[in-house]
PDB file of N, CA and C in Angstrom:
ATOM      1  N   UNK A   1       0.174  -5.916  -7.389  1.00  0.00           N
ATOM      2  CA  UNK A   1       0.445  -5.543  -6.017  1.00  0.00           C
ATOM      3  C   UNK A   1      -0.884  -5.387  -5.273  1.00  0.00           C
ATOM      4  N   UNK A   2      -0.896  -5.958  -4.022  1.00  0.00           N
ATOM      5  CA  UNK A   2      -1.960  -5.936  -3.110  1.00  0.00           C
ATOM      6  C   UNK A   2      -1.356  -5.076  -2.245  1.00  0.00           C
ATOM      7  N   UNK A   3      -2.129  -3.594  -1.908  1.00  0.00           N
ATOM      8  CA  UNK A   3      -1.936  -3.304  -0.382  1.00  0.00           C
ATOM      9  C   UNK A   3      -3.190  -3.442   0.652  1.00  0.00           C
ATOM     10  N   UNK A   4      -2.764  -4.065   1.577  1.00  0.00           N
ATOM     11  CA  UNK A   4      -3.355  -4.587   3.044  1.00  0.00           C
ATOM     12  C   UNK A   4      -3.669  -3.629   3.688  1.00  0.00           C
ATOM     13  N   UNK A   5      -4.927  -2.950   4.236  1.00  0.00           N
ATOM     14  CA  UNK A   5      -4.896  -1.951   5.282  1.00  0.00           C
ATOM     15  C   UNK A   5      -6.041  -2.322   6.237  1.00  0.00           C
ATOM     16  N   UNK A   6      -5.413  -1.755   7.395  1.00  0.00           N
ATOM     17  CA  UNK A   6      -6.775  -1.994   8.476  1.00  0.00           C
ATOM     18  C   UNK A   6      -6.939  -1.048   9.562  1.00  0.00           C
ATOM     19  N   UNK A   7      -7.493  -0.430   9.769  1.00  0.00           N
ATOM     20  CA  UNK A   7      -8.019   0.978  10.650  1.00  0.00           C
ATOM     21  C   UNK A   7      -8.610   0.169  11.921  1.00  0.00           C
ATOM     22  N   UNK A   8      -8.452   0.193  13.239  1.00  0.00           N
ATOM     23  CA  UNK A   8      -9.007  -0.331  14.184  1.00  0.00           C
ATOM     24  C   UNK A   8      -8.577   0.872  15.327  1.00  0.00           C
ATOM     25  N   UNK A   9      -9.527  -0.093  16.289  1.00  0.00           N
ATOM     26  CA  UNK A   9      -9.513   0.730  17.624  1.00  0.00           C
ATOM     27  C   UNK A   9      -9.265  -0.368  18.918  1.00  0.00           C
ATOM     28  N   UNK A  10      -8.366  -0.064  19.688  1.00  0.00           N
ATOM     29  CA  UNK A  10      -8.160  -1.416  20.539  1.00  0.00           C
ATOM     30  C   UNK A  10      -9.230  -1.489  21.930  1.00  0.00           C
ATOM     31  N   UNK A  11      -9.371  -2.473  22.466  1.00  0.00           N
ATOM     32  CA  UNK A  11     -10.338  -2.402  24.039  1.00  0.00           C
ATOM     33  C   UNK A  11      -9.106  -1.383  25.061  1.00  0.00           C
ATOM     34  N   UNK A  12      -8.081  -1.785  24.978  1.00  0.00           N
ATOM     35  CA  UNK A  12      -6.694  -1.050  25.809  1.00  0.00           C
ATOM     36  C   UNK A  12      -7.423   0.625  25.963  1.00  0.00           C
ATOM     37  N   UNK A  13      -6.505   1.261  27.092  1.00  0.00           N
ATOM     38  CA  UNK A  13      -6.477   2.591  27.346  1.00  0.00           C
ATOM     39  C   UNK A  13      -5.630   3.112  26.800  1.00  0.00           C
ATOM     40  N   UNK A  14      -5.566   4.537  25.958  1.00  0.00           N
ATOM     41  CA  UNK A  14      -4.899   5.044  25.530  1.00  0.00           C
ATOM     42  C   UNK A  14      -3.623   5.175  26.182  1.00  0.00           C
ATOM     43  N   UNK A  15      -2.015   4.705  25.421  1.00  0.00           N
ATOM     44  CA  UNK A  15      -1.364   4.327  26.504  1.00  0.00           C
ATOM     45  C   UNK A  15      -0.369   3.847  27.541  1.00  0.00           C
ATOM     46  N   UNK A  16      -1.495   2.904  27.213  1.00  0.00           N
ATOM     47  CA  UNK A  16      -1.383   2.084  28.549  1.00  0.00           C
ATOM     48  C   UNK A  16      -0.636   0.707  27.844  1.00  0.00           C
ATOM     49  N   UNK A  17       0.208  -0.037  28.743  1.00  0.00           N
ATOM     50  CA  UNK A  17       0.849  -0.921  28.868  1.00  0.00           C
ATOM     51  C   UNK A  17       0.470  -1.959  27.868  1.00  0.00           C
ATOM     52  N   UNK A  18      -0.690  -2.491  28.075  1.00  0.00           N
ATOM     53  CA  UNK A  18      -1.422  -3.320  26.999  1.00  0.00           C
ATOM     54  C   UNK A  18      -1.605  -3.137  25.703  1.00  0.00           C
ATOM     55  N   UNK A  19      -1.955  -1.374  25.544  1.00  0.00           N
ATOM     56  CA  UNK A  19      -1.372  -0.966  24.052  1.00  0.00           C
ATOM     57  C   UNK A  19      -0.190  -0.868  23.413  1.00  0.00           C
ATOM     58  N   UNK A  20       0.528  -0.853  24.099  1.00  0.00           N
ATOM     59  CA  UNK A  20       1.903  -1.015  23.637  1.00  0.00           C
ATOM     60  C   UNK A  20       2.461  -2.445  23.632  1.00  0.00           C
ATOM     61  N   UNK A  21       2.171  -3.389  24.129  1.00  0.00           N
ATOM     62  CA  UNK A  21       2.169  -4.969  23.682  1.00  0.00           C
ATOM     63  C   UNK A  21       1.661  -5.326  22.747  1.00  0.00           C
ATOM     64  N   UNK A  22       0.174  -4.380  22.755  1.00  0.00           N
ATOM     65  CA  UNK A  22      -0.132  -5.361  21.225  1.00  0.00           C
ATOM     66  C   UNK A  22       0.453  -4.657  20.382  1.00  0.00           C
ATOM     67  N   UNK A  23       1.054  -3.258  19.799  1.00  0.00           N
ATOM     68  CA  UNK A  23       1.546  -2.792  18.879  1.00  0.00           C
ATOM     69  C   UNK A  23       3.109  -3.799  19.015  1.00  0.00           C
ATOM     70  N   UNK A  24       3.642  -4.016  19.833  1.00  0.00           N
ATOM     71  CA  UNK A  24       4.855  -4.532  19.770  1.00  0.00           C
ATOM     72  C   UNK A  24       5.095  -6.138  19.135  1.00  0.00           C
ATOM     73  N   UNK A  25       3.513  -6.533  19.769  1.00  0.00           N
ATOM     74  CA  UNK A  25       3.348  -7.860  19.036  1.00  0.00           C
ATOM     75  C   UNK A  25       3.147  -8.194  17.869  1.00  0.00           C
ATOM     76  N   UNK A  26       1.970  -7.131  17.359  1.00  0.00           N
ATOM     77  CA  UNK A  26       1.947  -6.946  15.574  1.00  0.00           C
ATOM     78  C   UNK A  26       3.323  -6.416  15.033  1.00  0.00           C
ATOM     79  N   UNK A  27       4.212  -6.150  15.274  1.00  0.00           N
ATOM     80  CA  UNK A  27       5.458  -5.908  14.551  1.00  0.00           C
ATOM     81  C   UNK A  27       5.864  -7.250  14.189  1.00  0.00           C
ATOM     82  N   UNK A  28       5.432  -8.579  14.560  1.00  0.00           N
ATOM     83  CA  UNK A  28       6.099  -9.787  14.024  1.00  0.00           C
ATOM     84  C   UNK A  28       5.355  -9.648  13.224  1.00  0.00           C
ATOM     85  N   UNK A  29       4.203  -9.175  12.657  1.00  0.00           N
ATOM     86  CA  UNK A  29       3.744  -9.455  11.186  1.00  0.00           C
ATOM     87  C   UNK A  29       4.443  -9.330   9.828  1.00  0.00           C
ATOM     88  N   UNK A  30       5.513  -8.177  10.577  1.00  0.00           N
ATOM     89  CA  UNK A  30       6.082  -7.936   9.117  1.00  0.00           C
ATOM     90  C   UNK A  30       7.116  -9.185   8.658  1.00  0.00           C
ATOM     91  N   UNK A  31       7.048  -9.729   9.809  1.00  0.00           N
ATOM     92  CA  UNK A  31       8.564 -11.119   9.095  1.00  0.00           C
ATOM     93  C   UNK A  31       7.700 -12.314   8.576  1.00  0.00           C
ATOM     94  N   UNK A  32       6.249 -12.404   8.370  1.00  0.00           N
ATOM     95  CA  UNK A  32       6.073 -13.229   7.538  1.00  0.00           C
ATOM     96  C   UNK A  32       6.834 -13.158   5.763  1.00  0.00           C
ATOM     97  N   UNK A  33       6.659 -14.019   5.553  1.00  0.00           N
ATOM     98  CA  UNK A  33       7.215 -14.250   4.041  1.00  0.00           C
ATOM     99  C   UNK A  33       6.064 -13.745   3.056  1.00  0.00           C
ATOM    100  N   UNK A  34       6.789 -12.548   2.342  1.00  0.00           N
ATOM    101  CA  UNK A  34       6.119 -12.384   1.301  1.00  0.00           C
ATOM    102  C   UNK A  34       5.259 -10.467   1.696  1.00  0.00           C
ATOM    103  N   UNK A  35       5.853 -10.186   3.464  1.00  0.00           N
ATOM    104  CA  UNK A  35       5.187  -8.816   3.379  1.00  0.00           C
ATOM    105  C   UNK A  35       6.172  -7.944   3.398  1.00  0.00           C
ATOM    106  N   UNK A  36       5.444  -6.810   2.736  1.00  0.00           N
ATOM    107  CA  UNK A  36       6.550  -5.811   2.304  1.00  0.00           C
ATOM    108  C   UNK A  36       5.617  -4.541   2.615  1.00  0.00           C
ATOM    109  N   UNK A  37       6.936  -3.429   3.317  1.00  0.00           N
ATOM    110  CA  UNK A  37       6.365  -2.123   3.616  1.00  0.00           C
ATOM    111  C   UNK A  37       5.757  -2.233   4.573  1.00  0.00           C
ATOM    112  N   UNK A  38       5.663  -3.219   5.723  1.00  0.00           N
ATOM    113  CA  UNK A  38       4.720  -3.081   7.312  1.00  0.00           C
ATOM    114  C   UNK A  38       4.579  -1.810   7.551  1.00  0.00           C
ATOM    115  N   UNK A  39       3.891  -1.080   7.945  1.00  0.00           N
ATOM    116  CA  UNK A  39       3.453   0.199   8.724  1.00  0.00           C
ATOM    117  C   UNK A  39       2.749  -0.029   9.895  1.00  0.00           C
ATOM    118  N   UNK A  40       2.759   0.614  11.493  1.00  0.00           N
ATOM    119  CA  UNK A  40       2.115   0.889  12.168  1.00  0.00           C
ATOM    120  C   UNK A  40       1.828   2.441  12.410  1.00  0.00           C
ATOM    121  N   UNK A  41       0.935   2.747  12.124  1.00  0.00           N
ATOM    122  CA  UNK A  41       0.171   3.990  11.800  1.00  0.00           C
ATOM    123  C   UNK A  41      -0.965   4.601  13.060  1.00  0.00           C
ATOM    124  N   UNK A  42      -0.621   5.815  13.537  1.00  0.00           N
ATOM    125  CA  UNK A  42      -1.341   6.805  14.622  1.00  0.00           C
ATOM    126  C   UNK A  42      -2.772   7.432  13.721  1.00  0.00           C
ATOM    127  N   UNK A  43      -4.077   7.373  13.966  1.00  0.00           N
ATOM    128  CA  UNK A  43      -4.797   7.726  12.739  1.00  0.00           C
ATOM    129  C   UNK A  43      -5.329   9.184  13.575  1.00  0.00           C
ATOM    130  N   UNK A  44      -5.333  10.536  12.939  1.00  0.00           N
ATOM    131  CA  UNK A  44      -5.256  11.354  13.752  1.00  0.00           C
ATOM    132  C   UNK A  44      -6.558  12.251  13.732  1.00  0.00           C
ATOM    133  N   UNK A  45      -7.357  11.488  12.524  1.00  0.00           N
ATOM    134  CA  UNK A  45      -8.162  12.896  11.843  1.00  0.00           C
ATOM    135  C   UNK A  45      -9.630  12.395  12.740  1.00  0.00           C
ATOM    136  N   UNK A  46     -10.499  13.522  13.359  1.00  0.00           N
ATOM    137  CA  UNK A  46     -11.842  13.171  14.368  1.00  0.00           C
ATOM    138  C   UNK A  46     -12.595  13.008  13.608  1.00  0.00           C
ATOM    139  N   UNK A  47     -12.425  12.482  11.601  1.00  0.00           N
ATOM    140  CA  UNK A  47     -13.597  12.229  11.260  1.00  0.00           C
ATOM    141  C   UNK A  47     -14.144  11.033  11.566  1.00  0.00           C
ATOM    142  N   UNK A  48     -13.158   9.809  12.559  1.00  0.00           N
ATOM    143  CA  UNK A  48     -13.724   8.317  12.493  1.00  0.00           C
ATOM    144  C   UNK A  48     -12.863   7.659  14.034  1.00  0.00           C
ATOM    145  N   UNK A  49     -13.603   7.067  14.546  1.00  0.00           N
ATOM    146  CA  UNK A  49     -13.279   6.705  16.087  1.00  0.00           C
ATOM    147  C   UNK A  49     -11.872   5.791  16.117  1.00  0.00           C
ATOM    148  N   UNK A  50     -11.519   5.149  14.908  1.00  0.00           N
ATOM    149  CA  UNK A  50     -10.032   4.228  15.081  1.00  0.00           C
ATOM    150  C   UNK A  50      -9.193   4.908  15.314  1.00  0.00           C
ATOM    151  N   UNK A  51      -8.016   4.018  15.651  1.00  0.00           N
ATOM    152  CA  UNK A  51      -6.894   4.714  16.802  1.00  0.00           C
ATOM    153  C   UNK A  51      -6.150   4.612  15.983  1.00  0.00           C
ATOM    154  N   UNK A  52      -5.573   3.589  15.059  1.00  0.00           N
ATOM    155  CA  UNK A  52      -4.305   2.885  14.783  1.00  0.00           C
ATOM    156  C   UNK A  52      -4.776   2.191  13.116  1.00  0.00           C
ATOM    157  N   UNK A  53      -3.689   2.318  12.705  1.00  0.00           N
ATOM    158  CA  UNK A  53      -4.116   1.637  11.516  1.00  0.00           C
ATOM    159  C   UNK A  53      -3.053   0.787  10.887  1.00  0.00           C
ATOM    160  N   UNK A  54      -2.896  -0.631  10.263  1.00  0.00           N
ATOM    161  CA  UNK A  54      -1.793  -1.175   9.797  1.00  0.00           C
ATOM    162  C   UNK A  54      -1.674  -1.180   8.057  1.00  0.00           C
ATOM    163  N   UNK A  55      -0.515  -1.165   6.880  1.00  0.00           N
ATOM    164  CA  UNK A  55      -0.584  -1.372   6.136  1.00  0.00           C
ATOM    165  C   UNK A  55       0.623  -2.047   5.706  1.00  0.00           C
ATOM    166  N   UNK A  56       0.632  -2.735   4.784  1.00  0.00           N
ATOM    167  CA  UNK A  56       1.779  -3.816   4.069  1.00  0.00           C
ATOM    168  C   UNK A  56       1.273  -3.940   2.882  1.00  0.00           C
ATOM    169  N   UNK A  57       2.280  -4.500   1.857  1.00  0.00           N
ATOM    170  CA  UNK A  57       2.267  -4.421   0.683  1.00  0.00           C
ATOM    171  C   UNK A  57       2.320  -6.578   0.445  1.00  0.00           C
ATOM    172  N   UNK A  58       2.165  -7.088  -0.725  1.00  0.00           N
ATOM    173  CA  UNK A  58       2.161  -7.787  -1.120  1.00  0.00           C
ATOM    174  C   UNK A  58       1.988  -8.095  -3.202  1.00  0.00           C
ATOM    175  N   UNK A  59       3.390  -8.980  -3.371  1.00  0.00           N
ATOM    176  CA  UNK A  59       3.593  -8.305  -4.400  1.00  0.00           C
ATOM    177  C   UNK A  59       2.677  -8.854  -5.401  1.00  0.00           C
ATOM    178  N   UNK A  60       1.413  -9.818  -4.718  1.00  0.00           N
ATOM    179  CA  UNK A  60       0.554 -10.610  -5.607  1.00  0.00           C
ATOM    180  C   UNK A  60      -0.271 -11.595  -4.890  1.00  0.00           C
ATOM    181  N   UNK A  61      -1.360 -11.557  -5.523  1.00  0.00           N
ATOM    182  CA  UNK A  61      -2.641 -13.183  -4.621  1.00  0.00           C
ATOM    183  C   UNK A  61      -2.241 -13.789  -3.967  1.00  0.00           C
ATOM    184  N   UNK A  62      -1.155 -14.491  -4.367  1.00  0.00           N
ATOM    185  CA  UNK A  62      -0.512 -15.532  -4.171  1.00  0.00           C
ATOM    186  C   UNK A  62       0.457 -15.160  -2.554  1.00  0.00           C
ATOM    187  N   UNK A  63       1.403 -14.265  -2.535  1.00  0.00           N
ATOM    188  CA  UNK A  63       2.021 -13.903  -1.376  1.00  0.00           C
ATOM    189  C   UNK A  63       0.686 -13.234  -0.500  1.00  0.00           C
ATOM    190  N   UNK A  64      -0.174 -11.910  -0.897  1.00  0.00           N
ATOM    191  CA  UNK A  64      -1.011 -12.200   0.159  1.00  0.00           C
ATOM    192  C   UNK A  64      -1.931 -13.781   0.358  1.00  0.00           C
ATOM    193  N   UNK A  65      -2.658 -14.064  -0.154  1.00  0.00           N
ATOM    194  CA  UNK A  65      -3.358 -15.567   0.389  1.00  0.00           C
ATOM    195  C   UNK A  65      -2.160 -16.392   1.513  1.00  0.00           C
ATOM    196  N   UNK A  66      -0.844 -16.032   1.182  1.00  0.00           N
ATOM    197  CA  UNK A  66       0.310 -17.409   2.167  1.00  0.00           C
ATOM    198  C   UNK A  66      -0.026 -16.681   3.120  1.00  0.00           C
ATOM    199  N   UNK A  67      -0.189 -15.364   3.283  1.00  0.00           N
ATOM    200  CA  UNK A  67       0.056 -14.744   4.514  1.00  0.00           C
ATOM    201  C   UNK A  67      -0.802 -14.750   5.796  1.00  0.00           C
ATOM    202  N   UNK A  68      -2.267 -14.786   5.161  1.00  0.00           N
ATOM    203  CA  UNK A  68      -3.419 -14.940   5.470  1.00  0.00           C
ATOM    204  C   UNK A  68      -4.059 -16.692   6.102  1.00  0.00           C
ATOM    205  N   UNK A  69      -2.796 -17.198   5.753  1.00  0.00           N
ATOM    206  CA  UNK A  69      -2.630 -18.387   6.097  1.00  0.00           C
ATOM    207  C   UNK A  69      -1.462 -18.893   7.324  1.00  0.00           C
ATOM    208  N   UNK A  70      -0.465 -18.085   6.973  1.00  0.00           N
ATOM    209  CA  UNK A  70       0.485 -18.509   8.030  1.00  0.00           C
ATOM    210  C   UNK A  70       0.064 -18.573   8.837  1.00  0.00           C
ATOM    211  N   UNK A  71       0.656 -19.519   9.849  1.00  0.00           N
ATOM    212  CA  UNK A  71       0.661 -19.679  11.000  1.00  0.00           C
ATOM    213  C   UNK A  71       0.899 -18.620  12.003  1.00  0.00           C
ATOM    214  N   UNK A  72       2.318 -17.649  12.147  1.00  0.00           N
ATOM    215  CA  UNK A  72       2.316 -16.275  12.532  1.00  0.00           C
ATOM    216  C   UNK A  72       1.071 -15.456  12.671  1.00  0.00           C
ATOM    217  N   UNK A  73       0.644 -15.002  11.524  1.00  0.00           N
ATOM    218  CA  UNK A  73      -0.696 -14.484  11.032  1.00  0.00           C
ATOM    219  C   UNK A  73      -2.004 -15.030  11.786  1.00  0.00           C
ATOM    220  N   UNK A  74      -2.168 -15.976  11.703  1.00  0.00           N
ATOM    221  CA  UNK A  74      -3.113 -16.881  12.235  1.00  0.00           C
ATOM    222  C   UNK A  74      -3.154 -17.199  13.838  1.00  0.00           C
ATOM    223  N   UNK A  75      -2.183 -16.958  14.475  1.00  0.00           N
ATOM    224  CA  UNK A  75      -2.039 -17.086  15.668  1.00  0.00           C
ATOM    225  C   UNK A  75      -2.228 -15.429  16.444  1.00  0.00           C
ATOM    226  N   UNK A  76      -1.606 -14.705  15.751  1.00  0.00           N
ATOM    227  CA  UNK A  76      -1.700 -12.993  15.989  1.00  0.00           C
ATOM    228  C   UNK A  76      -3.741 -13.231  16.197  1.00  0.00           C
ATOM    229  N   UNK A  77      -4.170 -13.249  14.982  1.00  0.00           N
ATOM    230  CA  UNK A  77      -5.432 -12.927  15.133  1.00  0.00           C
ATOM    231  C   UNK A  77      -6.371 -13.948  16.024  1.00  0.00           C
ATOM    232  N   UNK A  78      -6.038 -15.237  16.411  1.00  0.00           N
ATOM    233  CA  UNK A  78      -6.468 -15.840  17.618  1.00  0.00           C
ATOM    234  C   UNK A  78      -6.491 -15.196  18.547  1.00  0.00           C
ATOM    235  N   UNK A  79      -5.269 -14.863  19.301  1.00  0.00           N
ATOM    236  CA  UNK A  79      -4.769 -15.379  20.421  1.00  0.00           C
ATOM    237  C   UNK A  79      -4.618 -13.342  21.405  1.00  0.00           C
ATOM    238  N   UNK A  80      -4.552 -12.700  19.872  1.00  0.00           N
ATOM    239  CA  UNK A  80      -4.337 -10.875  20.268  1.00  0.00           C
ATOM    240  C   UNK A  80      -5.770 -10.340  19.636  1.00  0.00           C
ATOM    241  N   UNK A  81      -5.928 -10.203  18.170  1.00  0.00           N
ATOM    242  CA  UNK A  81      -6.681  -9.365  17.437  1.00  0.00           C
ATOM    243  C   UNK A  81      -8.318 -10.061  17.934  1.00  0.00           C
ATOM    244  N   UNK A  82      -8.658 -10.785  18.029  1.00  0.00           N
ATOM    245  CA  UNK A  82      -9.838 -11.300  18.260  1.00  0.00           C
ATOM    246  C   UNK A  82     -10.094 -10.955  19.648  1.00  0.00           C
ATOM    247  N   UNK A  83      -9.301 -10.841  20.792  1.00  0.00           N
ATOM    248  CA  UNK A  83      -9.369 -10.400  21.983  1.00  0.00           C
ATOM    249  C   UNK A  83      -8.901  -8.746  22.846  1.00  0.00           C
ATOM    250  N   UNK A  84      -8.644  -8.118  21.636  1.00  0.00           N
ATOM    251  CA  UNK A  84      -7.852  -6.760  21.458  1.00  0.00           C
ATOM    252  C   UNK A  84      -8.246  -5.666  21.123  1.00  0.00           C
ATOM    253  N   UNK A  85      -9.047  -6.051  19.992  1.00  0.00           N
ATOM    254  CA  UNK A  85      -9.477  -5.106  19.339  1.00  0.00           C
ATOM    255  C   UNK A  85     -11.043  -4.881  19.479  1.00  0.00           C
ATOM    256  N   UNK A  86     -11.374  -3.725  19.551  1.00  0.00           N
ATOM    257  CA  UNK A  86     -12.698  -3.721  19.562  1.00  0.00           C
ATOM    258  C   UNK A  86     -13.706  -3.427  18.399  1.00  0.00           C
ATOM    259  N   UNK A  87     -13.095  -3.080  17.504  1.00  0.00           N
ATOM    260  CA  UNK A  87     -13.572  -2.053  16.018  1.00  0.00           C
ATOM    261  C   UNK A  87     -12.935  -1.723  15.203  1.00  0.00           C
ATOM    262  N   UNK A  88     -12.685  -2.661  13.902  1.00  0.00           N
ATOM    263  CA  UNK A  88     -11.776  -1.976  12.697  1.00  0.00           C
ATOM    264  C   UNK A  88     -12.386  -2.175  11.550  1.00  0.00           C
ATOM    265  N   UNK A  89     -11.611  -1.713  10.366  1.00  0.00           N
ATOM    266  CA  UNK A  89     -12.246  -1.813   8.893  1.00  0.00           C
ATOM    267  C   UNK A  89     -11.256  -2.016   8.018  1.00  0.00           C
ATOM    268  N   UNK A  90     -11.565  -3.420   7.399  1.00  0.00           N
ATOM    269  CA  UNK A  90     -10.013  -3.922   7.115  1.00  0.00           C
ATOM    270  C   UNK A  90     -10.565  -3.554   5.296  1.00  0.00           C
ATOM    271  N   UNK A  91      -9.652  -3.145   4.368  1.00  0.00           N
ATOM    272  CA  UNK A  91      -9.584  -2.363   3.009  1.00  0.00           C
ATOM    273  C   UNK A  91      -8.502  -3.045   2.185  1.00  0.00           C
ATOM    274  N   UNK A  92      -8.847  -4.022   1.445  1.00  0.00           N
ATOM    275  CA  UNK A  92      -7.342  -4.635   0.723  1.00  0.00           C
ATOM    276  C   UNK A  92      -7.668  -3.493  -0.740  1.00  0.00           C
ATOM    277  N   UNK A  93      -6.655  -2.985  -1.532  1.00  0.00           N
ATOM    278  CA  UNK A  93      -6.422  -2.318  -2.788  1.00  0.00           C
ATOM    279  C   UNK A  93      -5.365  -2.576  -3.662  1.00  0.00           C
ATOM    280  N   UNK A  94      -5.696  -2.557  -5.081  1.00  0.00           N
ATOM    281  CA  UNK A  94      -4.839  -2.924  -5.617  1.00  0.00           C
ATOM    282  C   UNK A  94      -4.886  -2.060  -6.821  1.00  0.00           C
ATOM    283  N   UNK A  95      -3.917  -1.154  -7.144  1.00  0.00           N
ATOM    284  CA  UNK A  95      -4.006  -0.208  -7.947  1.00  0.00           C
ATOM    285  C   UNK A  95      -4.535  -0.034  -9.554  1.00  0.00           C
ATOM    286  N   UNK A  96      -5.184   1.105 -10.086  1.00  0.00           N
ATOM    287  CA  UNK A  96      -5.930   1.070 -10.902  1.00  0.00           C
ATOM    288  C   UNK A  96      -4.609   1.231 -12.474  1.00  0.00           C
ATOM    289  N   UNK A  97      -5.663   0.834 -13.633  1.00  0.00           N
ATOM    290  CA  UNK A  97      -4.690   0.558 -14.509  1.00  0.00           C
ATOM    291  C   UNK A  97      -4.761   1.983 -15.349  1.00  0.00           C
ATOM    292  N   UNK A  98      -3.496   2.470 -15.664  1.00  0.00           N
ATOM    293  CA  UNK A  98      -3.847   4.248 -15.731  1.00  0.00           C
ATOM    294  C   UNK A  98      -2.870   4.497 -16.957  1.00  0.00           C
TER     295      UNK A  98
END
């Protein structure tokens, strides 16, 4: 299992109209094939300037790499995330063997 996470901060006003499009727009992420557990996440703690944070699950390389490829995916980060966001820290994990 791969989980996907990414902590960002958008150019938008806290908000404001534009923030709420792009959160509404990243909700098609979760209907790619192969993600599981989408989260859109409020990040609350003043130790670090991001606003928002996303996480999804993937049940292996293979389903994340398709995803990272789709077209969906690939168009989100053109066309929104590349023009949206101003600052994030993207963290893939995959649990330890215990």
């Amino acid at each position: 299992m791969i989980r996907h996470t990414v902590a960002f901060r958008l150019r938008h006003a806290a908000g404001s109209a534009e923030e709420l499009a792009f959160l509404q727009a990243a909700e098609e992420l979760a209907a790619i094939p192969g993600v599981e557990r989408f989260e859109q996440l409020r990040q609350v703690s003043p130790k670090n300037a991001f606003a928002f944070g996303f996480s999804m699950e993937f049940a292996d390389q293979a389903a994340y790499d398709a995803y990272n490829t789709h077209p969906a995916h690939v168009a989100f980060v053109r066309d929104r995330w590349a023009n949206e966001v101003d600052d994030f820290l993207e963290i893939d994990y995959t649990p330890l063997a215990g």
